[in-house]
C-alpha atoms as a PDB file:
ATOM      1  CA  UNK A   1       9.279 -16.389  51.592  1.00  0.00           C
ATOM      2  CA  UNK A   2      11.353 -17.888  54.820  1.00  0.00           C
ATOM      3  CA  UNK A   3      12.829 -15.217  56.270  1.00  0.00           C
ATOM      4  CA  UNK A   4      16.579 -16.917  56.408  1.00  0.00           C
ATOM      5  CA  UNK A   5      16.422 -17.627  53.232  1.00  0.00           C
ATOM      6  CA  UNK A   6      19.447 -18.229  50.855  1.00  0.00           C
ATOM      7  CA  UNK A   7      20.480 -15.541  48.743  1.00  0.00           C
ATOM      8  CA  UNK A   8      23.066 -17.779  46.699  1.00  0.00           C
ATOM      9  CA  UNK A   9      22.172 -19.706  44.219  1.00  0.00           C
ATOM     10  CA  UNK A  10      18.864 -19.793  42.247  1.00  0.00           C
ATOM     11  CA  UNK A  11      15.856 -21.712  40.553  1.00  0.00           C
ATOM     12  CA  UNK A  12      17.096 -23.793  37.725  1.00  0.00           C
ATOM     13  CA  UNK A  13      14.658 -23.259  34.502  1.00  0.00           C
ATOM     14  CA  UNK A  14      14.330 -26.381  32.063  1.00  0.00           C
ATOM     15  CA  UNK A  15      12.060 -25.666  29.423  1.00  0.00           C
ATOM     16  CA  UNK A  16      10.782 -28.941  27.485  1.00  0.00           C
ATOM     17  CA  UNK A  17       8.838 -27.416  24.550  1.00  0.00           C
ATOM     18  CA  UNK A  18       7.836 -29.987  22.361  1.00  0.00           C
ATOM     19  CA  UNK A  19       7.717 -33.671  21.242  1.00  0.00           C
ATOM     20  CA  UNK A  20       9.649 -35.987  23.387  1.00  0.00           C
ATOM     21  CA  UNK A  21      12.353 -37.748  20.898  1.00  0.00           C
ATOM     22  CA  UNK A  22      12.643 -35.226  18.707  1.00  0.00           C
ATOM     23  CA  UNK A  23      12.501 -31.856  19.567  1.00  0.00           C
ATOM     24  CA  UNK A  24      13.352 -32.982  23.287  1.00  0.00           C
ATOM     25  CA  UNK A  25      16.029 -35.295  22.880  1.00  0.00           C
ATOM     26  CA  UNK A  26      16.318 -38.118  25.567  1.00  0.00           C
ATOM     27  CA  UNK A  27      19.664 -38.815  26.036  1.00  0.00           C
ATOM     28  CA  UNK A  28      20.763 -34.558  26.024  1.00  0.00           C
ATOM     29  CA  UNK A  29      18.365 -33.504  28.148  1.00  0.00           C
ATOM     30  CA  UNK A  30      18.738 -36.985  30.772  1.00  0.00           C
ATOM     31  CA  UNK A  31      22.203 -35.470  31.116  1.00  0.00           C
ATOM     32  CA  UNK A  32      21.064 -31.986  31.752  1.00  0.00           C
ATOM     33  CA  UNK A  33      19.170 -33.486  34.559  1.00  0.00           C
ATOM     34  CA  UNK A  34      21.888 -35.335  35.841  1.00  0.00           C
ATOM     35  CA  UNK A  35      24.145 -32.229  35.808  1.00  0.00           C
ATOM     36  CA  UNK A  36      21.375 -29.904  38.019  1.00  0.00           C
ATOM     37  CA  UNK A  37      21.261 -33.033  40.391  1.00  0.00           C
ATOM     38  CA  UNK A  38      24.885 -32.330  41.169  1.00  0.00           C
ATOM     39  CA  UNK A  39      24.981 -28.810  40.560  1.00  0.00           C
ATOM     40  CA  UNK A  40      25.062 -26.642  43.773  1.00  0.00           C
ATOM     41  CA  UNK A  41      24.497 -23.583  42.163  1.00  0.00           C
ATOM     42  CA  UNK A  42      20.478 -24.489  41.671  1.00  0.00           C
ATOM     43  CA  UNK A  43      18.612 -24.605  45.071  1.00  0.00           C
ATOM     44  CA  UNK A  44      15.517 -25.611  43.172  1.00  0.00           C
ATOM     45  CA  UNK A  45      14.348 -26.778  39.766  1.00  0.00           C
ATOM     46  CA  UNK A  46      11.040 -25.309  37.546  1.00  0.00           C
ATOM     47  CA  UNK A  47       9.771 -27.437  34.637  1.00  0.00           C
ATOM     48  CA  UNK A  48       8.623 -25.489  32.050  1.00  0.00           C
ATOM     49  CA  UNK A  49       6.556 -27.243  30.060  1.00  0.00           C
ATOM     50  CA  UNK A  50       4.917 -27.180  27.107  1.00  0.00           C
ATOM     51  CA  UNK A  51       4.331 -30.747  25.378  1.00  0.00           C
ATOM     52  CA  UNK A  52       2.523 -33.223  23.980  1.00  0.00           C
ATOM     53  CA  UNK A  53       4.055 -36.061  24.980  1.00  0.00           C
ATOM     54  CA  UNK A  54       6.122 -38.557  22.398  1.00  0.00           C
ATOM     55  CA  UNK A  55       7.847 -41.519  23.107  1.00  0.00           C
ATOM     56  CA  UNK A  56       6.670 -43.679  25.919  1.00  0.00           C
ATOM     57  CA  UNK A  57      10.524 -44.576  26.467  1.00  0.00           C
ATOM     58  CA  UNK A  58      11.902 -41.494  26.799  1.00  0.00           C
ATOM     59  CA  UNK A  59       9.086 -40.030  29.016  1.00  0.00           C
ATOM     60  CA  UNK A  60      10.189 -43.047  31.051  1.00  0.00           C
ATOM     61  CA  UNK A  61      13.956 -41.687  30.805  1.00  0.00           C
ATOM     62  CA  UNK A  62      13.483 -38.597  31.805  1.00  0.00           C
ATOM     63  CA  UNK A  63      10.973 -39.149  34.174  1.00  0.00           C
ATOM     64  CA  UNK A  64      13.505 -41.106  36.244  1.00  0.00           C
ATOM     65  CA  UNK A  65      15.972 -38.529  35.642  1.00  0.00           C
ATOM     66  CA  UNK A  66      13.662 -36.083  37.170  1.00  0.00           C
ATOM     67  CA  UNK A  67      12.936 -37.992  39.632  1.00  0.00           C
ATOM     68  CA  UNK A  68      16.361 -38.620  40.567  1.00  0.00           C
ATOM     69  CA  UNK A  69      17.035 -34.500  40.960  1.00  0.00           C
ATOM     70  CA  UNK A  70      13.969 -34.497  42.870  1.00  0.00           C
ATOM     71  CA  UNK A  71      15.608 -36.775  46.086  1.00  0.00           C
ATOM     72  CA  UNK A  72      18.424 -33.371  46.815  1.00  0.00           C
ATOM     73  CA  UNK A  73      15.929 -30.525  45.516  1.00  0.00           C
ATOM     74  CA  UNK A  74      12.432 -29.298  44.857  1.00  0.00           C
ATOM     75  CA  UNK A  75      11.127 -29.771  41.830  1.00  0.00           C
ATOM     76  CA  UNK A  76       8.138 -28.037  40.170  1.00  0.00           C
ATOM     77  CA  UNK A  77       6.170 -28.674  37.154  1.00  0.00           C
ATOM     78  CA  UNK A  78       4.758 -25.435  35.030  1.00  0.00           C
ATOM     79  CA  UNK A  79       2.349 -26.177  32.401  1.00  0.00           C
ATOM     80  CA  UNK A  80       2.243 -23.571  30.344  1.00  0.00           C
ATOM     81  CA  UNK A  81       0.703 -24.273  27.391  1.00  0.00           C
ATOM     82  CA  UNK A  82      -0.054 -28.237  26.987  1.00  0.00           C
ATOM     83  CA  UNK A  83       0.936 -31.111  29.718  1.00  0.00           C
ATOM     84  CA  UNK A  84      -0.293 -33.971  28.112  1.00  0.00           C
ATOM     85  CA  UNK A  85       0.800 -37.905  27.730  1.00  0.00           C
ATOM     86  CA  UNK A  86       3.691 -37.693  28.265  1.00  0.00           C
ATOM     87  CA  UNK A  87       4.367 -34.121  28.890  1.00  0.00           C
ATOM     88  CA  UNK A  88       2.105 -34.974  32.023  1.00  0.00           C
ATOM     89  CA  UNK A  89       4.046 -38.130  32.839  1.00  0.00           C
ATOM     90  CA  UNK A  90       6.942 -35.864  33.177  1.00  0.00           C
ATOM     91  CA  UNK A  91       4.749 -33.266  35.786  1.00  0.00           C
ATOM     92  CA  UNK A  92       4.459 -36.674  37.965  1.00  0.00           C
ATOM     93  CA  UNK A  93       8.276 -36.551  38.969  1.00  0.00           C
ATOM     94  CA  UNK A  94       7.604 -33.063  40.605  1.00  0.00           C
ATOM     95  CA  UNK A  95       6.630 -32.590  43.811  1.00  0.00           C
ATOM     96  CA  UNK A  96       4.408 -29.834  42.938  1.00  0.00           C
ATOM     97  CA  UNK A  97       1.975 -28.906  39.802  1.00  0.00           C
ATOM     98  CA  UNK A  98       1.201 -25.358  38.358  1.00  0.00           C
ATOM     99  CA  UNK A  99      -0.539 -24.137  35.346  1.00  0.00           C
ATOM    100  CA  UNK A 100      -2.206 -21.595  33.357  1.00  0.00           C
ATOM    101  CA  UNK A 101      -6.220 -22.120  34.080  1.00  0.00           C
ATOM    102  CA  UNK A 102      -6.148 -22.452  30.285  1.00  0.00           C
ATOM    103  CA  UNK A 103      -3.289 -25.108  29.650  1.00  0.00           C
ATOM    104  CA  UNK A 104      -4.142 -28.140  28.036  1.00  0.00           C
ATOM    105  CA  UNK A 105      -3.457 -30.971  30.973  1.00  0.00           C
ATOM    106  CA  UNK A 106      -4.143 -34.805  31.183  1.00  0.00           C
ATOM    107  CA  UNK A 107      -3.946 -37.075  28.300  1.00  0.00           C
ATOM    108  CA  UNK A 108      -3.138 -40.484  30.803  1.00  0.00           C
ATOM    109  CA  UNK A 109      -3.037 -43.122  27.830  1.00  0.00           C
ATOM    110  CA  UNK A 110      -1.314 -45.040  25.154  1.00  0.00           C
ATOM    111  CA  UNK A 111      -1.459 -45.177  21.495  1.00  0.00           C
ATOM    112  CA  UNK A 112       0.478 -48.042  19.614  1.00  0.00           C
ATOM    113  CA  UNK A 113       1.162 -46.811  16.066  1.00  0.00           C
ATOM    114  CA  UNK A 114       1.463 -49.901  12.845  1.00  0.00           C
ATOM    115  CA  UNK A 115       1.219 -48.637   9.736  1.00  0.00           C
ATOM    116  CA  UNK A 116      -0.437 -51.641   7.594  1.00  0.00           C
ATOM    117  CA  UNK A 117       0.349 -50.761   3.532  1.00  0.00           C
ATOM    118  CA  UNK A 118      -0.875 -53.565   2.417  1.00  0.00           C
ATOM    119  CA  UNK A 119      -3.162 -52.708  -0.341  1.00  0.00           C
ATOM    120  CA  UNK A 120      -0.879 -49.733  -1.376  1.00  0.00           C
ATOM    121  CA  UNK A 121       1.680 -51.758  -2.171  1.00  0.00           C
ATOM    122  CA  UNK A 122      -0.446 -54.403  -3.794  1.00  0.00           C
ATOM    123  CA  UNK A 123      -1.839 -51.797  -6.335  1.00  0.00           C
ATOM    124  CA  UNK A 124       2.178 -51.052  -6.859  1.00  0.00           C
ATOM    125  CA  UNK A 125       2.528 -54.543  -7.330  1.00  0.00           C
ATOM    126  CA  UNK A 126       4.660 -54.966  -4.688  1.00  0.00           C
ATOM    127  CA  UNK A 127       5.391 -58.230  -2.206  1.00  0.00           C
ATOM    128  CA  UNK A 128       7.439 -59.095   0.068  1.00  0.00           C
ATOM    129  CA  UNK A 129       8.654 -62.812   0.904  1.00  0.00           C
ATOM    130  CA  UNK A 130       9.353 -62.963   4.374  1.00  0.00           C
ATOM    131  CA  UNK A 131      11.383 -65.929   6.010  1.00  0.00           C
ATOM    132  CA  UNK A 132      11.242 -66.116   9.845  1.00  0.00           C
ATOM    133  CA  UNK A 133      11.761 -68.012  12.924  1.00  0.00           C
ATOM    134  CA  UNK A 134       9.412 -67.706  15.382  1.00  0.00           C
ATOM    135  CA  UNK A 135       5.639 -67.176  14.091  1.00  0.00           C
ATOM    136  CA  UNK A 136       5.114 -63.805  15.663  1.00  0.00           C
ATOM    137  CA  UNK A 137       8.663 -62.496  14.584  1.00  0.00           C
ATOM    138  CA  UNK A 138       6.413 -60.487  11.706  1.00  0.00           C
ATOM    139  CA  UNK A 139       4.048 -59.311  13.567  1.00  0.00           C
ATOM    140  CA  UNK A 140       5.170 -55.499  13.268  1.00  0.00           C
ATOM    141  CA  UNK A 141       5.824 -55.817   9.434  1.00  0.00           C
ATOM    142  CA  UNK A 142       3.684 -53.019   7.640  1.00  0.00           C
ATOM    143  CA  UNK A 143       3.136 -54.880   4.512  1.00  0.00           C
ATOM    144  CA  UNK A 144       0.272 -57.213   5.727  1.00  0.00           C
ATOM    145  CA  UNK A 145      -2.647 -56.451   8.284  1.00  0.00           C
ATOM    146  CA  UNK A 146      -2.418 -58.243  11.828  1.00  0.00           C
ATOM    147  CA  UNK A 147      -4.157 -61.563  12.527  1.00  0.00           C
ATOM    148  CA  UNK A 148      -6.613 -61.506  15.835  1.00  0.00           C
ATOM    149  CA  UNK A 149      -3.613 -63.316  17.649  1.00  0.00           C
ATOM    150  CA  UNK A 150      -1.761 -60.610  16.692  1.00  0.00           C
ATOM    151  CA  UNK A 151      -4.078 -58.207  17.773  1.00  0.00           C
ATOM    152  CA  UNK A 152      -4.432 -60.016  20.783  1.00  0.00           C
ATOM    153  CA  UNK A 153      -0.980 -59.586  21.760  1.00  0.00           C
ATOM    154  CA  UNK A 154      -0.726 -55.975  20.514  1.00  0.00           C
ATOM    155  CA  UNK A 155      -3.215 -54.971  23.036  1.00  0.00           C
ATOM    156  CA  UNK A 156      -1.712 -56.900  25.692  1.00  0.00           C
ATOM    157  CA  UNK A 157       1.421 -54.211  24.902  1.00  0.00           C
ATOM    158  CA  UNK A 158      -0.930 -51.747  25.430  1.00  0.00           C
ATOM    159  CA  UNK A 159      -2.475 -52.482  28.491  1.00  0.00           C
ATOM    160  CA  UNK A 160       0.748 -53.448  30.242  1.00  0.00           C
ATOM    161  CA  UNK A 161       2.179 -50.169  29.388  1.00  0.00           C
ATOM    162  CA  UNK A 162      -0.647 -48.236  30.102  1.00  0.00           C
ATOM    163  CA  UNK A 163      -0.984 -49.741  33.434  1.00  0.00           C
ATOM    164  CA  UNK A 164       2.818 -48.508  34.047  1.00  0.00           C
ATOM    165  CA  UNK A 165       1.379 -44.680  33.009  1.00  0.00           C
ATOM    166  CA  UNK A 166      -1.181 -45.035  35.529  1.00  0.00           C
ATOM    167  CA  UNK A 167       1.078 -46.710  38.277  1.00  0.00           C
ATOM    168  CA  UNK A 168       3.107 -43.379  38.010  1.00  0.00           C
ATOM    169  CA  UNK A 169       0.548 -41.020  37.945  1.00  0.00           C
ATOM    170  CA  UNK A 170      -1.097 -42.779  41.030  1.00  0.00           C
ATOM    171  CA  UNK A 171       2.295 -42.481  42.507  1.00  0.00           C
ATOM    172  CA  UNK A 172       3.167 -38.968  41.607  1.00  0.00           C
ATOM    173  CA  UNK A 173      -0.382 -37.241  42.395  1.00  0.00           C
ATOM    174  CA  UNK A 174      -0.909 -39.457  45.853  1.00  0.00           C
ATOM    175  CA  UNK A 175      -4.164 -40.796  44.228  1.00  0.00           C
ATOM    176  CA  UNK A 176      -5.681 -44.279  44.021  1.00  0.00           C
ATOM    177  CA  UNK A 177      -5.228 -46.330  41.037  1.00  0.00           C
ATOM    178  CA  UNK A 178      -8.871 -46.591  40.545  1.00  0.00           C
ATOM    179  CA  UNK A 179      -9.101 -42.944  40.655  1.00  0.00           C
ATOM    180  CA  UNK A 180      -6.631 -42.450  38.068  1.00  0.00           C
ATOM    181  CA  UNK A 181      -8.173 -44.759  35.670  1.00  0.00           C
ATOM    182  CA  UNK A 182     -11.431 -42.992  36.142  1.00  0.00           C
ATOM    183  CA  UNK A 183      -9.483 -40.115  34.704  1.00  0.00           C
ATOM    184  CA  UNK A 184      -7.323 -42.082  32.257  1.00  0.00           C
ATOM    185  CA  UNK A 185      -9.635 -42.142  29.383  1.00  0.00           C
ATOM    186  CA  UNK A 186      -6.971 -40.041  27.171  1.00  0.00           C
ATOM    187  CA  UNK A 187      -8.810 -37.039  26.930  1.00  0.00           C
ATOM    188  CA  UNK A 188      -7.476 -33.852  28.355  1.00  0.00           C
ATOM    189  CA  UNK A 189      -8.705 -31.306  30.390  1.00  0.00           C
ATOM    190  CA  UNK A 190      -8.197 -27.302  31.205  1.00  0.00           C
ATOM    191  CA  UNK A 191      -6.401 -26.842  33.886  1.00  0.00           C
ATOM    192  CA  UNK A 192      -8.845 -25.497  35.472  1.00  0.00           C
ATOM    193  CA  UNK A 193     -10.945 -28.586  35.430  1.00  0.00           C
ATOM    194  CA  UNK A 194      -7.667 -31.055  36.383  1.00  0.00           C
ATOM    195  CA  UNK A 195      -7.196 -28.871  39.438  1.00  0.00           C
ATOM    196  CA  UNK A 196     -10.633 -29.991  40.596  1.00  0.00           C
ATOM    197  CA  UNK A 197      -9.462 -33.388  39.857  1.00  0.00           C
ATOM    198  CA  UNK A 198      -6.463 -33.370  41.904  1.00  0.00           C
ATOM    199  CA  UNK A 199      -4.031 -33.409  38.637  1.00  0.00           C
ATOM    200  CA  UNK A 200      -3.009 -29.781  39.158  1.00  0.00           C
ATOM    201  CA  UNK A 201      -1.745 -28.280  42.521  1.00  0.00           C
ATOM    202  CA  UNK A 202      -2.669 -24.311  41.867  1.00  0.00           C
ATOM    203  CA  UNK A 203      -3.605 -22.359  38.968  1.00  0.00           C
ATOM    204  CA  UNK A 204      -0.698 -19.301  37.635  1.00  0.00           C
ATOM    205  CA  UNK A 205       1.678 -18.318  36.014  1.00  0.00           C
ATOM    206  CA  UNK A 206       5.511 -18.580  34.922  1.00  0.00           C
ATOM    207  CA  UNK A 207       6.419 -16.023  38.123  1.00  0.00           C
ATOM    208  CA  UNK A 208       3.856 -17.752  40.212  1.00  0.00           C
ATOM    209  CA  UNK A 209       5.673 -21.043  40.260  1.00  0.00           C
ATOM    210  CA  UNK A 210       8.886 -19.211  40.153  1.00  0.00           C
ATOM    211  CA  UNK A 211       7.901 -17.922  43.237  1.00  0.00           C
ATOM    212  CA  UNK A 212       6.449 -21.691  44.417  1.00  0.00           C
ATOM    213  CA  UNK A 213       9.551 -23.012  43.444  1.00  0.00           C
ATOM    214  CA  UNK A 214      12.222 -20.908  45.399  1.00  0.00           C
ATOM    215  CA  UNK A 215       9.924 -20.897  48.208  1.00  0.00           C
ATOM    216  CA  UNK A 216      10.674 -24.949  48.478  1.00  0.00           C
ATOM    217  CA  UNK A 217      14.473 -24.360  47.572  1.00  0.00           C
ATOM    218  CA  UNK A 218      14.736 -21.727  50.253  1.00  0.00           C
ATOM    219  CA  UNK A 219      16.383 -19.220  47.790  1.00  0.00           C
ATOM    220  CA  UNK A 220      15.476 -15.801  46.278  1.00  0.00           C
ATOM    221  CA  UNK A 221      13.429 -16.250  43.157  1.00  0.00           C
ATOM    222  CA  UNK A 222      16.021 -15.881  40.685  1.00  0.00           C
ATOM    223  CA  UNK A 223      15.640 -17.679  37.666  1.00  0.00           C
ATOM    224  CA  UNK A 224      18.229 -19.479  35.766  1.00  0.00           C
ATOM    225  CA  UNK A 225      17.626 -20.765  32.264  1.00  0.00           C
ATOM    226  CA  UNK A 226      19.324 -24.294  31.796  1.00  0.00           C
ATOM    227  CA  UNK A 227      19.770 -25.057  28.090  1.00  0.00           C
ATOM    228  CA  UNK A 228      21.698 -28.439  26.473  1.00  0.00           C
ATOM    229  CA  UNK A 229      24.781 -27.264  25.495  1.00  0.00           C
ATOM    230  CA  UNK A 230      24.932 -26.912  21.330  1.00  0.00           C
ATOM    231  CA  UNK A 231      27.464 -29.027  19.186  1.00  0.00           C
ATOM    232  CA  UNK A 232      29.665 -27.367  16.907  1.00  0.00           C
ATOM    233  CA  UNK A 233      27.560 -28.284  13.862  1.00  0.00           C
ATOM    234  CA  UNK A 234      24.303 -27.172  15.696  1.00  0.00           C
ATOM    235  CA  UNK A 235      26.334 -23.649  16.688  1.00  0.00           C
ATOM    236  CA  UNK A 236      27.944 -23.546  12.854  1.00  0.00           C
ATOM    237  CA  UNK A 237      24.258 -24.333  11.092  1.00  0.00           C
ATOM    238  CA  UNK A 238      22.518 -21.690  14.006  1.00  0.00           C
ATOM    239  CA  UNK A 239      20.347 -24.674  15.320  1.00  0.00           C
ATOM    240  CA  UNK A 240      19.050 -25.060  18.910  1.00  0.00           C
ATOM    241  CA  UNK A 241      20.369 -27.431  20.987  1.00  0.00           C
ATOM    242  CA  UNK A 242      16.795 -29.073  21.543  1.00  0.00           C
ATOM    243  CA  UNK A 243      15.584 -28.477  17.731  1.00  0.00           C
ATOM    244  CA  UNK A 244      14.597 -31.813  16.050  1.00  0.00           C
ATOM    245  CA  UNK A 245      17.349 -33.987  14.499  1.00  0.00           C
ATOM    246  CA  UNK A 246      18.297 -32.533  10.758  1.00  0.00           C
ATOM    247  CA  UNK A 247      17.427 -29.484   9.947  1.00  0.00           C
ATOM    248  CA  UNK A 248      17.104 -29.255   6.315  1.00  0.00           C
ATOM    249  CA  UNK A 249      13.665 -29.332   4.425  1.00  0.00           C
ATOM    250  CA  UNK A 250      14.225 -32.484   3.245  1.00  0.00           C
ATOM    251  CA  UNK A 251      14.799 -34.075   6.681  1.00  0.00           C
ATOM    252  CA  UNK A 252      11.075 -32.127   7.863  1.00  0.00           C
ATOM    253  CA  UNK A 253       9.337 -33.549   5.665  1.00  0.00           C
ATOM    254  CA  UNK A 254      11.252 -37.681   5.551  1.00  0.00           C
ATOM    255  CA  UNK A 255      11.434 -37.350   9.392  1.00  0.00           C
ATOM    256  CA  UNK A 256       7.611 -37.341  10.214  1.00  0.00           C
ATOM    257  CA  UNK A 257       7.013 -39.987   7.692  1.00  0.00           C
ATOM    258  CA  UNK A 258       9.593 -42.127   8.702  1.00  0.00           C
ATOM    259  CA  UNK A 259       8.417 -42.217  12.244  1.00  0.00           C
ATOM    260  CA  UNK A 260       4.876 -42.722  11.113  1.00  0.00           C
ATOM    261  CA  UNK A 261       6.478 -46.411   9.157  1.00  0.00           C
ATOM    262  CA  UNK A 262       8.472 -47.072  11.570  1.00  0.00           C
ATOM    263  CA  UNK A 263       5.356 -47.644  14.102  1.00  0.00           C
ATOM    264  CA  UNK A 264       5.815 -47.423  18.024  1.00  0.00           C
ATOM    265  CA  UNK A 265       4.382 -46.620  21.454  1.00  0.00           C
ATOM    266  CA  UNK A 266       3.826 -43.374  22.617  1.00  0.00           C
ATOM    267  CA  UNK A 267       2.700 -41.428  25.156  1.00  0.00           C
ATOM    268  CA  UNK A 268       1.067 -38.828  22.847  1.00  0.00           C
ATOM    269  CA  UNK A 269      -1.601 -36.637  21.756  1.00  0.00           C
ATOM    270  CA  UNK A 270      -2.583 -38.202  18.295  1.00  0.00           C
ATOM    271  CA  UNK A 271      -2.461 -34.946  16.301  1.00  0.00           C
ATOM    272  CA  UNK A 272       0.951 -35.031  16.531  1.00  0.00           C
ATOM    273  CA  UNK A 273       2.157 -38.544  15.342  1.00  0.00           C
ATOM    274  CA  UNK A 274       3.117 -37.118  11.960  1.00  0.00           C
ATOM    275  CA  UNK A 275       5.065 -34.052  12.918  1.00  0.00           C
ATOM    276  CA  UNK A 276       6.565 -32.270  15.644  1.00  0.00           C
ATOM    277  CA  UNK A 277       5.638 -29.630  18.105  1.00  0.00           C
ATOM    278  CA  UNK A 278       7.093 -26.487  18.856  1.00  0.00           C
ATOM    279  CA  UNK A 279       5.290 -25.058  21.929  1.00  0.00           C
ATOM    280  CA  UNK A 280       4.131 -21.408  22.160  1.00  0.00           C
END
C-alpha cells in the first residue's frame, strides 16, 4: 500500500447479486451510483458481483452509471460467483477485473426472446383480429409466428445490439473488436481461462480486490457495504431493498411468466429467462 496513504474514508462495497431488472433494479441502484459518485466518504468503489446478466437496457443504465463514478474514483469489478452477459457488461465500466479462478465469466451476446402461441391458442380456439397501421406494427404479437421479413428485421435488432455489447467490451478490456468477437460466441468461461484471454485482470478473492481496490483509492482497506435504501413497505413486509418486485407466491410464480410473454432483449444467460437469480 502507498505509504501516505489516506486513513479517512473507505472502499465502497456494491453487491449486484442477481438478475438485472428484477432482483437488481435499474433505476434504485443507478441512484446508488450516482450518490457514491458524489459521496466523499468512499475513496474507491468494489463491484461485487454475482450475475447473470438481464436486461440489455438496464446493463446499459448502469453501465453508464458506473462509468460515470469511475471519472472521480477507482472502480473494481469482483466476480465472485458468475459475470456473465450482462453481469460482464457491467465489469467493463471498471478499471480493473478480479475473480475467483472458478467464477463463471464471459457470456458477450444477445438473446431476443418472442414467445409465438400460436397453435396453443388455436387448440383453445382462440383468435385474435388485429387492426394496424403500419405492416410491421405486429411483428412482436405472440399469437402468430414471424414471416422471413420479420425475421429479417428481428435479427437486424440483434446484430445492432450485439455489436453495441462488443463495442463496450472492446472499449472496457483495451482489446480489438475482432478480438472480442473471436470471444463473443456467448459461451462462458472459468475465470481462469478468461484471464488468459485478457477478460480478467488477476485471479482472488473478496479481500484480494479489497485490497486492489484501496490500493487505487489510496485509502486503508476498509470496506463499506452500500445497500439501496428500503421503502417503508419493503421494511414493514421484511423485504430487501434489491429483492425482486412483489413478494408474495403468487407474484413468483406470474412474474417469470409474464416476462417470458412479454418477450425482450437481454443480455443473459438463457437458463435464467424464466426466473430469477439469487447469487451464492
Amino acid at each position: 500500500m502507498p505509504f501516505g496513504l489516506s486513513r479517512r474514508g473507505g472502499v465502497a462495497v456494491v453487491e449486484l447479486h442477481g438478475v438485472i431488472g428484477t432482483r437488481i433494479r435499474t433505476n434504485t441502484y443507478s441512484r446508488l451510483f450516482d450518490s457514491i459518485a458524489k459521496s466523499k466518504r468512499f475513496r474507491a468503489v468494489l463491484l461485487d458481483i454475482d450475475s447473470p446478466g438481464g436486461s440489455a437496457s438496464g446493463s446499459e443504465v448502469l453501465y453508464y452509471s458506473i462509468r460515470k463514478v469511475a471519472e472521480s474514483k477507482p472502480v473494481v469489478a469482483y466476480v465472485r460467483g458468475m459475470g456473465a452477459s450482462g453481469g460482464y457488461y457491467l465489469c467493463c465500466a471498471a478499471s480493473k477485473v478480479m475473480a475467483l479462478p472458478t467464477a463463471m465469466v464471459g457470456s458477450i451476446g444477445v438473446i431476443y426472446l418472442r414467445p409465438v402461441l400460436e397453435q396453443l391458442l388455436g387448440k383453445m380456439g382462440v383468435q385474435f383480429s388485429v387492426f394496424k397501421s403500419g405492416s410491421l406494427k405486429d411483428m412482436t404479437g405472440f399469437w402468430r409466428s414471424p414471416t422471413a421479413e420479420e425475421e429479417g428485421k428481428f435479427q437486424g435488432l440483434i446484430d445492432e445490439v450485439y455489436e453495441n455489447f462488443v463495442s463496450v467490451v472492446s472499449q472496457g478490456r483495451s482489446m480489438e473488436e475482432a478480438r472480442v468477437k473471436e470471444l463473443a460466441t456467448g459461451e462462458v468461461f472459468t475465470a481462469r481461462r478468461a484471464l488468459e484471454m485478457g477478460l480478467v485482470d488477476e485471479l482472488g478473492g473478496f479481500d484480494q480486490a479489497l485490497e486492489a481496490a484501496a490500493y487505487l483509492g489510496d485509502v486503508q482497506p476498509r470496506s463499506l457495504l452500500v445497500q439501496p435504501k428500503r421503502s417503508f413497505s419493503d421494511r414493514f413486509m421484511g423485504r430487501p431493498a434489491s429483492g425482486v418486485y412483489g413478494a408474495s407466491g403468487l407474484d413468483m410464480i406470474t412474474g417469470p411468466v409474464q416476462r417470458l410473454l412479454s418477450g425482450g432483449i437481454y443480455y443473459l444467460e438463457p437458463e435464467f429467462l424464466m426466473g430469477d437469480y439469487a447469487g451464492g
